[in-house]
Protein backbone atom coordinates (compact mmCIF):
# COMPACT_ATOMS: atom_id res chain seq x y z
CA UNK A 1 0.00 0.00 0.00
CA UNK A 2 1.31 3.23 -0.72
CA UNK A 3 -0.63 6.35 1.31
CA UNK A 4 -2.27 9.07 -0.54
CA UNK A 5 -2.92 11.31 2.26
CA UNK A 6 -1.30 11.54 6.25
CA UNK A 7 -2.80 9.89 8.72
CA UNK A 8 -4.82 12.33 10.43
CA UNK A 9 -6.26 13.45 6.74
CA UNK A 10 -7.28 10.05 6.18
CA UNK A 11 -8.56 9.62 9.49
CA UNK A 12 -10.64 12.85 9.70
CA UNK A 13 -12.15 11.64 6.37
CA UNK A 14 -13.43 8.25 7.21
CA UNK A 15 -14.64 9.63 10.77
CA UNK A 16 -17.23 11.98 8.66
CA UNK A 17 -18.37 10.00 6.03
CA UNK A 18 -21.83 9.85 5.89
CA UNK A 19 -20.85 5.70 4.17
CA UNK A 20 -19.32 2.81 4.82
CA UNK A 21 -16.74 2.10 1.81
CA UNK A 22 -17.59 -1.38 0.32
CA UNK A 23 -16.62 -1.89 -3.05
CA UNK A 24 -20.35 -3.95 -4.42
CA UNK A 25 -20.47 -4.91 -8.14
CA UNK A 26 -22.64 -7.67 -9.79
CA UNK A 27 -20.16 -9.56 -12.25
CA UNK A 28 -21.89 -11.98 -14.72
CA UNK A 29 -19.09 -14.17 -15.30
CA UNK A 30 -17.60 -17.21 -13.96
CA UNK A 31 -15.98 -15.52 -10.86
CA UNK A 32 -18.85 -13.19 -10.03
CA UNK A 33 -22.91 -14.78 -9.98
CA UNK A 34 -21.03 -18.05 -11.53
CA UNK A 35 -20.18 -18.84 -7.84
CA UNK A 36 -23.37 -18.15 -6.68
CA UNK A 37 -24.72 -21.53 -4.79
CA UNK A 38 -28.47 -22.37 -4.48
CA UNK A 39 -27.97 -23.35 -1.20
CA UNK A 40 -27.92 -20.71 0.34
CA UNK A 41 -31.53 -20.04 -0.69
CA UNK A 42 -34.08 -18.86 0.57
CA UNK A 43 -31.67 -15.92 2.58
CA UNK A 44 -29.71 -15.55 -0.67
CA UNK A 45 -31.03 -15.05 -4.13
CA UNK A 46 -29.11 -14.78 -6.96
CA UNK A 47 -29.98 -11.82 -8.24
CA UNK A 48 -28.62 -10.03 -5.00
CA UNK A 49 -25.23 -11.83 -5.40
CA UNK A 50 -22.34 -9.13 -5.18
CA UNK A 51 -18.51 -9.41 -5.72
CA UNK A 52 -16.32 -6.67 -4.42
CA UNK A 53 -12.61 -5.77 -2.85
CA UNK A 54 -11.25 -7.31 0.14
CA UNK A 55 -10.48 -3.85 1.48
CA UNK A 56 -13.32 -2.07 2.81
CA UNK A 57 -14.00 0.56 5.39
CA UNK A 58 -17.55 0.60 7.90
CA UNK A 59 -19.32 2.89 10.00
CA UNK A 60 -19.64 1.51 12.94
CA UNK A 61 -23.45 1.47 12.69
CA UNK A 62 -22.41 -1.04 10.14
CA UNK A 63 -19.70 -2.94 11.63
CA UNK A 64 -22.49 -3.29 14.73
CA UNK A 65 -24.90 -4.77 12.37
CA UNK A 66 -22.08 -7.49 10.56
CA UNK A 67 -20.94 -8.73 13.98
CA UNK A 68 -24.80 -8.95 14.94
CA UNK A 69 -25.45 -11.53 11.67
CA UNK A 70 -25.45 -14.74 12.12
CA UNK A 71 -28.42 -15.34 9.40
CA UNK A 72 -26.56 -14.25 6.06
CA UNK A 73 -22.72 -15.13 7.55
CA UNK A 74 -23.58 -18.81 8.31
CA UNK A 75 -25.06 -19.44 4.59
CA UNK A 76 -21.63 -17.51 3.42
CA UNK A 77 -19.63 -19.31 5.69
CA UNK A 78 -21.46 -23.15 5.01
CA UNK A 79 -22.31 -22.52 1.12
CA UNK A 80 -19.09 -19.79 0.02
CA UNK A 81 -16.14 -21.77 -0.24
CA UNK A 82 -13.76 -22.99 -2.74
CA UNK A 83 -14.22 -26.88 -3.77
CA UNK A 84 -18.48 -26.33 -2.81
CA UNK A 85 -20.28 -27.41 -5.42
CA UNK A 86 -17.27 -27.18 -7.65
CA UNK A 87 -17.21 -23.73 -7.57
CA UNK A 88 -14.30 -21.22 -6.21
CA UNK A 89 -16.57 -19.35 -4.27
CA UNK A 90 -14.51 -16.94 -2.04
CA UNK A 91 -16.46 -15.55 0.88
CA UNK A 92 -14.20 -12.02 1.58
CA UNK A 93 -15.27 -11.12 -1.76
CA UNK A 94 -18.66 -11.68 -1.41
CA UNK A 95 -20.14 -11.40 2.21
CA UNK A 96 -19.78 -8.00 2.73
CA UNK A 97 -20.87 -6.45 -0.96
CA UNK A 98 -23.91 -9.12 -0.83
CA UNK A 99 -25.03 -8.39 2.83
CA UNK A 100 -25.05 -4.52 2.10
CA UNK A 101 -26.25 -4.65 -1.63
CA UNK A 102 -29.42 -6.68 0.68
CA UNK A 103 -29.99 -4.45 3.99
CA UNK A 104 -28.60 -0.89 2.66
CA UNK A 105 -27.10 -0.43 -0.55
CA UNK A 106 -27.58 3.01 -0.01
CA UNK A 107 -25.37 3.63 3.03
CA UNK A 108 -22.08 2.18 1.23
CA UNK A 109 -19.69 3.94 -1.29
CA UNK A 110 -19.87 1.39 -3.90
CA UNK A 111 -15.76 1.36 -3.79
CA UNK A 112 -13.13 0.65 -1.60
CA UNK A 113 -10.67 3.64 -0.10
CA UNK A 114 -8.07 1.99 -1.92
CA UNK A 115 -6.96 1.84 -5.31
CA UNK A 116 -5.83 -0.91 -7.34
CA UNK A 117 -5.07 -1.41 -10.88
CA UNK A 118 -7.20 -4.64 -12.55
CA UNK A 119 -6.21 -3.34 -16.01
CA UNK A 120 -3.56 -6.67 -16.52
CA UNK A 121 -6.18 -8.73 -16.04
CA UNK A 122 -4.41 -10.77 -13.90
CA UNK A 123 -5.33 -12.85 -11.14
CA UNK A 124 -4.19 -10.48 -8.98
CA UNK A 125 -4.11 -6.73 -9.58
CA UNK A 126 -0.99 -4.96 -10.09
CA UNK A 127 1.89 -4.47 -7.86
CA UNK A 128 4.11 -1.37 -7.85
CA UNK A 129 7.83 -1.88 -7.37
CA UNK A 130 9.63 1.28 -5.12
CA UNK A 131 10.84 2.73 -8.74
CA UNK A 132 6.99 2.17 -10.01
CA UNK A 133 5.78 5.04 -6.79
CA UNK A 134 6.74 8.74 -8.73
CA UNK A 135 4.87 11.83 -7.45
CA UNK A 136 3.23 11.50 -11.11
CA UNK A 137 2.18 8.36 -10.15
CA UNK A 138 0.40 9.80 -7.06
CA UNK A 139 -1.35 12.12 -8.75
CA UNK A 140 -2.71 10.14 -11.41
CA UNK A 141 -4.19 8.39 -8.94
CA UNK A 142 -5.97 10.88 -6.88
CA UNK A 143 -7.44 12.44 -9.74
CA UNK A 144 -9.16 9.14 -10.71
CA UNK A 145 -12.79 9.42 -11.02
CA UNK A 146 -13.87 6.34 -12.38
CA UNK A 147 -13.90 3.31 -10.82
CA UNK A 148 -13.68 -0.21 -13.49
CA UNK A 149 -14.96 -3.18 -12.67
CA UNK A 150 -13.42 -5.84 -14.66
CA UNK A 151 -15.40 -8.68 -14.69
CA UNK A 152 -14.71 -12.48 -15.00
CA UNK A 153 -17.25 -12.05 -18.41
CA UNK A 154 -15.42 -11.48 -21.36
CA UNK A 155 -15.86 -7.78 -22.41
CA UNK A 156 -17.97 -6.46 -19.57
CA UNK A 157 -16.81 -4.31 -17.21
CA UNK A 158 -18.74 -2.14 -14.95
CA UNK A 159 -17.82 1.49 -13.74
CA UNK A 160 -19.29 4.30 -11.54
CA UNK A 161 -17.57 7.91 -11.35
CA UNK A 162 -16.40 9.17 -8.19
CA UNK A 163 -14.32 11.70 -6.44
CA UNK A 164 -11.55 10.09 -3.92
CA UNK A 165 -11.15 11.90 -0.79
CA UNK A 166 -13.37 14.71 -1.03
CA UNK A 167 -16.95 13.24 0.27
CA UNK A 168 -18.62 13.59 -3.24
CA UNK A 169 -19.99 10.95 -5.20
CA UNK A 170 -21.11 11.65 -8.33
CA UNK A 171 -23.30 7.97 -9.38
């Protein structure tokens, strides 16, 4: 990870947000809805399936209501794993954008406070080496305002604008 902001900018920021930051995107493909499992019916339908980051950032209103869930986490915890039903279905990528795309997908960010760069499409996204991290670099990235989904679909990818670090979302 490489900071965009100090500490007590970041800090300040999250402390007023009026959102949790889950990154929630439906993804057709094979690594998205394709690991959807029918077990977890009724509590889970398909159509509310969601894939997001691993990073993620809650209000603790929130936070209170994930550690209170025991209905939704037990069908991710039983029915999201890889090998079930010969699927790869990975739970931290799932869980959280499903849960809040079901109870409030209002109250969350639709991104992560992080940034990372899918456009390899790679298993994993890319990684920056120390000679990689220029101050041009930095700014490139804080003047992002679109966020791409790259899907596990060939050809679709999903996006949403947005303004890092400055409380405006512009969906």
């Amino acid at each position: 990870c490489v900071p965009l902001h100090n500490f007590d900018y970041i800090y300040n920021y999250l402390m007023h947000a009026n959102m949790s930051f889950v990154d929630c995107f439906l993804d057709p493909g094979p690594h998205g809805n394709g690991r959807y499992s029918e077990h977890m019916l009724p509590e889970v339908e398909k159509k509310d399936f969601r894939k997001g980051a691993q990073w993620f950032s809650m209000r603790r209103q929130h936070a209170l209501i994930v550690m209170a869930d025991s209905l939704y986490y037990s069908r991710f915890r039983d029915y999201c794993k890889p090998g079930f039903d010969g699927k790869n279905c990975i739970a931290d990528e799932h869980y959280l954008p499903t849960f809040f795309n079901m109870i409030d997908p209002g109250g969350i960010a639709n991104w992560s406070v992080t940034h990372v760069d899918w456009s390899e499409r790679k298993w994993h996204p890319k990684s920056y080496k120390a000679q990689d991290v220029t101050e041009d670099l930095l700014n490139n990235i804080t003047s992002i305002d679109l966020s791409i989904h790259v899907t596990s679909e060939a050809k679709v990818y999903i996006s949403s604008t947005f303004s890092y670090f400055n409380n405006t979302v512009k969906l």
